[in-house]
C-alpha atoms as a PDB file:
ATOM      1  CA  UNK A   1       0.000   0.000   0.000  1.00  0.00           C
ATOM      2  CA  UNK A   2       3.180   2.076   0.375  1.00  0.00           C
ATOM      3  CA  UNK A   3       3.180   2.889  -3.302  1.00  0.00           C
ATOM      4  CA  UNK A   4      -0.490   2.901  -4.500  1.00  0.00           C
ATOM      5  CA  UNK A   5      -1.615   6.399  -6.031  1.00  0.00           C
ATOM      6  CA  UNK A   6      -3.627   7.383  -3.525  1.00  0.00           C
ATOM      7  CA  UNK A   7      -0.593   7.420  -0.813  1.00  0.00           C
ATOM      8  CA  UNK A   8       1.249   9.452  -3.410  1.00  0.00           C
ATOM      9  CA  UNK A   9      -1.598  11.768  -3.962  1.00  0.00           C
ATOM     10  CA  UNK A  10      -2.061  12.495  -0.508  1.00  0.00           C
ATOM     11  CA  UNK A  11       1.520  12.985   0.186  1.00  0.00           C
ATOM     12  CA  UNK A  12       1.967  15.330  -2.827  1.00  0.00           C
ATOM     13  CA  UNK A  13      -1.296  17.544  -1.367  1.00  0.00           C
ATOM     14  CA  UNK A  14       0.513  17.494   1.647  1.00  0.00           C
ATOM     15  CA  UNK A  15       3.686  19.191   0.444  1.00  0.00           C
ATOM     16  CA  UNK A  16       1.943  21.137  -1.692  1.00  0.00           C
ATOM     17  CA  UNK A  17      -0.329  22.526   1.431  1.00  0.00           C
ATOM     18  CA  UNK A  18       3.358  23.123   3.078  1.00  0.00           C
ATOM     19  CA  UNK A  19       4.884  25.046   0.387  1.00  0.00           C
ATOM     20  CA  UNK A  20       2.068  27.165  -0.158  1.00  0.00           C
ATOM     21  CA  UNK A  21       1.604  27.769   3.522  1.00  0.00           C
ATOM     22  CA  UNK A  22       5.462  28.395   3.752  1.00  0.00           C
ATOM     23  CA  UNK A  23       5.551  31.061   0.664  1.00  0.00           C
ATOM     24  CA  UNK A  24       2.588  32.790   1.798  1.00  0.00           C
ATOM     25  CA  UNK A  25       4.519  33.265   5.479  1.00  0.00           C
ATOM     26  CA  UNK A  26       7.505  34.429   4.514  1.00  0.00           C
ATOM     27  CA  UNK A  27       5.367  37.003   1.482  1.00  0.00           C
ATOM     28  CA  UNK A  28       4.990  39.563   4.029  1.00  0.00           C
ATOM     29  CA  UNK A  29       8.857  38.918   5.410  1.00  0.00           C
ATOM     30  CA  UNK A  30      10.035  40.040   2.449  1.00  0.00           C
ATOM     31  CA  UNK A  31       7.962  42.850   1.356  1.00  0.00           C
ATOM     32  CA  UNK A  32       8.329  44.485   4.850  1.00  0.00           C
ATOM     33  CA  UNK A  33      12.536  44.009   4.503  1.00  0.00           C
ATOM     34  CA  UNK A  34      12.293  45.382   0.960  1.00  0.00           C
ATOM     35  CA  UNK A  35      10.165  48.553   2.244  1.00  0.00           C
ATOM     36  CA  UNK A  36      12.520  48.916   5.061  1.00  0.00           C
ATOM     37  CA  UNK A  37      16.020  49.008   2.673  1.00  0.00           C
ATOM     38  CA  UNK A  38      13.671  51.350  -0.016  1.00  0.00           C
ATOM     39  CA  UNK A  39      13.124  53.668   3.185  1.00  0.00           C
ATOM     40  CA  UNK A  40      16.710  53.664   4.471  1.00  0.00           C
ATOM     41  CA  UNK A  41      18.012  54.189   1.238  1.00  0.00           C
ATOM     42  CA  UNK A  42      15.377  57.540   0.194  1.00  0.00           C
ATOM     43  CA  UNK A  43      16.592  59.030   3.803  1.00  0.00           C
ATOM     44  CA  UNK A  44      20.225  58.229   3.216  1.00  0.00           C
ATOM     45  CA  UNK A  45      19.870  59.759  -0.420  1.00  0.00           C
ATOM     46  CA  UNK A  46      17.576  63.424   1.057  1.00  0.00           C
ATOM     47  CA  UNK A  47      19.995  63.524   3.686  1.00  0.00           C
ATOM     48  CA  UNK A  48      23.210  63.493   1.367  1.00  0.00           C
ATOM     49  CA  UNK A  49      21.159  66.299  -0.992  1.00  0.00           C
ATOM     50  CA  UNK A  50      20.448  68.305   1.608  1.00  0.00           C
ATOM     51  CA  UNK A  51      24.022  68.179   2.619  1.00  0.00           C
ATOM     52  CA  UNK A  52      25.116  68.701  -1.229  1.00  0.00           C
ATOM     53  CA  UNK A  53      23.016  72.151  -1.451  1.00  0.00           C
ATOM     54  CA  UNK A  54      24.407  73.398   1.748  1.00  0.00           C
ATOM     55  CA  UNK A  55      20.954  73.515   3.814  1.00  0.00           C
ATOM     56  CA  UNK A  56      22.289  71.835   6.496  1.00  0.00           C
ATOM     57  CA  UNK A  57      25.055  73.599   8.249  1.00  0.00           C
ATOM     58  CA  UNK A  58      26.483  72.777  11.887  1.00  0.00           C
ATOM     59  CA  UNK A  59      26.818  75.722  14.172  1.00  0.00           C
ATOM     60  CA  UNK A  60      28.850  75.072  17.269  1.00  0.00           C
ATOM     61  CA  UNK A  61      27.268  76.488  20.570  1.00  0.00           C
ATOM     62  CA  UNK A  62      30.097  79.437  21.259  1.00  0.00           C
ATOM     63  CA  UNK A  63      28.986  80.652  17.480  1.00  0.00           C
ATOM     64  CA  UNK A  64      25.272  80.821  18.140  1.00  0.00           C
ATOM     65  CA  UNK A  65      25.874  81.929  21.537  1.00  0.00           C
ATOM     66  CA  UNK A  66      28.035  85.604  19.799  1.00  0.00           C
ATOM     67  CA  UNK A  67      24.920  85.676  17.099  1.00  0.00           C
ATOM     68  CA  UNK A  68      22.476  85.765  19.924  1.00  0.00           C
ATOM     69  CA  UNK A  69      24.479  88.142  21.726  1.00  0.00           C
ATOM     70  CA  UNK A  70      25.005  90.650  18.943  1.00  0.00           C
ATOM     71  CA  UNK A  71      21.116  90.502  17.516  1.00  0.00           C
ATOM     72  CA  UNK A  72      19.092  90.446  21.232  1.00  0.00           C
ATOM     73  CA  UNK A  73      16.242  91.913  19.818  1.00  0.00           C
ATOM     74  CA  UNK A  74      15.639  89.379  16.972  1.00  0.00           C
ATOM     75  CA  UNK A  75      16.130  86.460  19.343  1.00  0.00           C
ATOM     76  CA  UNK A  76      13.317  87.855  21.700  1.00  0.00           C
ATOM     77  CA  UNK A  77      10.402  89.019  18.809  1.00  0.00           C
ATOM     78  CA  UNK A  78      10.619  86.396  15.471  1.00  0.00           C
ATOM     79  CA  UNK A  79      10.223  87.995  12.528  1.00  0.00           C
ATOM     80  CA  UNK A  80       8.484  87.202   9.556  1.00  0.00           C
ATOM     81  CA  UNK A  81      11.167  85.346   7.935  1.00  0.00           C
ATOM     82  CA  UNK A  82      11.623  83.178  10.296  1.00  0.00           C
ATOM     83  CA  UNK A  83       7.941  82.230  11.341  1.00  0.00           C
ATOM     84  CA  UNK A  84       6.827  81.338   7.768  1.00  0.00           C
ATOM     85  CA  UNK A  85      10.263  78.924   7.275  1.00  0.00           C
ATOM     86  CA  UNK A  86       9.483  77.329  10.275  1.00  0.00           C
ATOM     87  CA  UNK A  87       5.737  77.076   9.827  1.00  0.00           C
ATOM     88  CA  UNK A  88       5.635  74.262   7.209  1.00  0.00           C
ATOM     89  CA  UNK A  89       7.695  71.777   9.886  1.00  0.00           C
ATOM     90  CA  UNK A  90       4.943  69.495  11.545  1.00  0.00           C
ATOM     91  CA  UNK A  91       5.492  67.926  15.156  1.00  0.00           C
END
C-alpha cells in the first residue's frame, strides 16, 4: 500500500499545502525588509542632498551663543522670515 496512487496523492497535497503555507509566510517577510532598505536608502539619499546644497550647516554652541548676543532683539520678537520657514515643519 506504500506505493499505490492514492498514498502518493495524498503525500503530494501534503507538500503542496506546506509550500504554499510556507511562501505565503515568509510574502509579508520580504515585502516588509524590501520597504525597510527602499526607506533607508530615500533618507540616506535626502539627507546626502540636503548636505550637497548646503541647507544643512552645523553651528557650534560658542557661534550661536556671539549671534544671539550681537542681535538680542531678533532672538526675543521672530520675525516674519523666520515664522513662515518654520511654519511648514509638523510635530
Amino acid at each position: 500500500m506504500a506505493g499505490s496512487a492514492t498514498s502518493k496523492n495524498l503525500i503530494a497535497v501534503i507538500i503542496g499545502a506546506v509550500l504554499l503555507f510556507g511562501a505565503i509566510s515568509v510574502l509579508p517577510i520580504v515585502i516588509m525588509r524590501r520597504h525597510r532598505r527602499r526607506a533607508a536608502q530615500r533618507h540616506a539619499n535626502e539627507l546626502a542632498a540636503l548636505q550637497a546644497n548646503g541647507c544643512m550647516r552645523q553651528v557650534s554652541v560658542q557661534r550661536w551663543l556671539e549671534q544671539q548676543r550681537q542681535h538680542p532683539a531678533q532672538t526675543q520678537t521672530p520675525d516674519n522670515d523666520t515664522l513662515e520657514r518654520y511654519a511648514g515643519e509638523s510635530w
